[in-house]
Protein backbone atom coordinates (compact mmCIF):
# COMPACT_ATOMS: atom_id res chain seq x y z
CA UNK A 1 33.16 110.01 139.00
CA UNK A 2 37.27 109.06 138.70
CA UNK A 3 37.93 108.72 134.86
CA UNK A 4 38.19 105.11 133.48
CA UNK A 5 41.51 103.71 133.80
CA UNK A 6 41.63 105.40 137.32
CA UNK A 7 43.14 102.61 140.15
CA UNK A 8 40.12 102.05 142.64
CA UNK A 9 41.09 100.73 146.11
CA UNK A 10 37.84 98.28 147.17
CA UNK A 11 37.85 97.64 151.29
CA UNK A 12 35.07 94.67 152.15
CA UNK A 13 34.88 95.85 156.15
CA UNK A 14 33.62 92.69 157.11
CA UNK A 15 36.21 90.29 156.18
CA UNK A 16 39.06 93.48 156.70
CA UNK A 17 40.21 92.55 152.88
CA UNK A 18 42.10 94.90 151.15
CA UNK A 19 42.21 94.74 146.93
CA UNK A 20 42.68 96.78 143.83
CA UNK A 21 41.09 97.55 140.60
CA UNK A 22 40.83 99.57 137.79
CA UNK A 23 37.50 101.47 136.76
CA UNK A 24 36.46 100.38 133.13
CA UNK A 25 33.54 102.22 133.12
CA UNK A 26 30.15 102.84 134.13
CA UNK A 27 26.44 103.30 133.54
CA UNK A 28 25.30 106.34 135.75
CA UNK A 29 22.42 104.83 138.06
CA UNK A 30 22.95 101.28 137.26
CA UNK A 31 26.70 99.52 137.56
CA UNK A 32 30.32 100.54 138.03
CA UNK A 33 32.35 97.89 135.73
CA UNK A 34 35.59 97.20 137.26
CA UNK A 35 38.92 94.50 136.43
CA UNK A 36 38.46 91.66 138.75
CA UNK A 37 39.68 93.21 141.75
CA UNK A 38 43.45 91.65 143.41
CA UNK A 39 45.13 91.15 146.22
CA UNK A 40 48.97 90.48 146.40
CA UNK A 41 48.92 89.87 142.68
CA UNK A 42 46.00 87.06 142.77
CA UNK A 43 42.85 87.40 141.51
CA UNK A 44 39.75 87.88 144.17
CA UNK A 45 36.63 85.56 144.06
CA UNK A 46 33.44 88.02 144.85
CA UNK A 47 30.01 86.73 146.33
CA UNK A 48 27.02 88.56 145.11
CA UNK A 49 25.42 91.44 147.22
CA UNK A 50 28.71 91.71 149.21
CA UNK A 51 29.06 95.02 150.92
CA UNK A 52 32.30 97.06 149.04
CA UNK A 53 33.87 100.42 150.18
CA UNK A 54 35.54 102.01 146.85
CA UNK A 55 38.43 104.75 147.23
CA UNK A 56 40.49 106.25 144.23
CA UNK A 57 42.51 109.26 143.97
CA UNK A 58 42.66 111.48 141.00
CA UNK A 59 43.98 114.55 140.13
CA UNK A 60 44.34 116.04 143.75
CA UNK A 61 41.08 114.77 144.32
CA UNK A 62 39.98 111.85 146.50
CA UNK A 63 36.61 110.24 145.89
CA UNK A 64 34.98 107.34 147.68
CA UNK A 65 31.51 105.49 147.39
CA UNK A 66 29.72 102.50 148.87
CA UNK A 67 28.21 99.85 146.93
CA UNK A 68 27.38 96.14 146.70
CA UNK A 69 28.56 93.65 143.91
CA UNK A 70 25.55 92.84 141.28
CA UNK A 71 28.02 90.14 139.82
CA UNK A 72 31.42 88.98 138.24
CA UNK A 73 32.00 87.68 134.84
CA UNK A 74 35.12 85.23 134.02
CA UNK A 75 34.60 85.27 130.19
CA UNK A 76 35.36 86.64 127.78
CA UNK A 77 36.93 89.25 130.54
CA UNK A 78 37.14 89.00 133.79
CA UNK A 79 34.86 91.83 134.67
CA UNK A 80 33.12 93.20 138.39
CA UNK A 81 29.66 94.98 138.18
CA UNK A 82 28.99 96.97 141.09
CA UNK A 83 25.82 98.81 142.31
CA UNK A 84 26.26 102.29 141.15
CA UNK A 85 26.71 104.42 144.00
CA UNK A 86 23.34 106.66 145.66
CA UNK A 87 26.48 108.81 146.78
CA UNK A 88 30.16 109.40 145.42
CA UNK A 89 32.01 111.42 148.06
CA UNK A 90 34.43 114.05 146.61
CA UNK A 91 37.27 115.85 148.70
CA UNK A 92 39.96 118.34 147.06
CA UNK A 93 43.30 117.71 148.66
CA UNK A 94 44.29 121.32 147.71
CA UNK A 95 41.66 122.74 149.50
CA UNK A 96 42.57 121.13 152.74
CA UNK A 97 46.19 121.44 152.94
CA UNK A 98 46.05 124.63 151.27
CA UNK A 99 47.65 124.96 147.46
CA UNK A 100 47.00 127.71 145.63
């Protein structure tokens, strides 16, 4: 999994909306806890169960997951609790363009 901190970029393919987070931190097999995603600089509104594709890039590496939202919190922080993810795809950019 990206560390926390790491910028997440969250794609909901139905509606073709674009917005960015940060990864707080997790609990492996139940949530991802995420800052209330944006987009352009203003805070996104979530509906539960809604279908999220998460991408983040760290360290040469490029990791992506599916998952659904559980829920969002507005106080005290504005938090978003996703589904962990049954898969967390990993790709080395090295690898494919070939660093050594």
């Amino acid at each position: 999994m990206l560390p926390v901190g790491s910028m997440i970029m969250l794609v909901d393919p139905v509606n073709k909306l674009r917005m960015q987070s940060r990864l707080i931190g997790w609990d492996e097999g139940g949530c991802l806890m995420l800052e209330q995603p944006t987009r352009g600089g203003s805070a996104v509104q979530l509906t539960k169960d809604l279908h999220l594709v998460g991408r983040g890039m760290y360290e040469g590496r490029v990791w992506g997951f599916k998952s659904n939202v559980l829920f969002q919190t507005v106080q005290p922080f504005r938090i978003l609790f996703l589904v962990y993810p049954d898969q967390i795809e990993e790709i080395s950019l090295r690898k494919m363009i070939g660093f050594r």
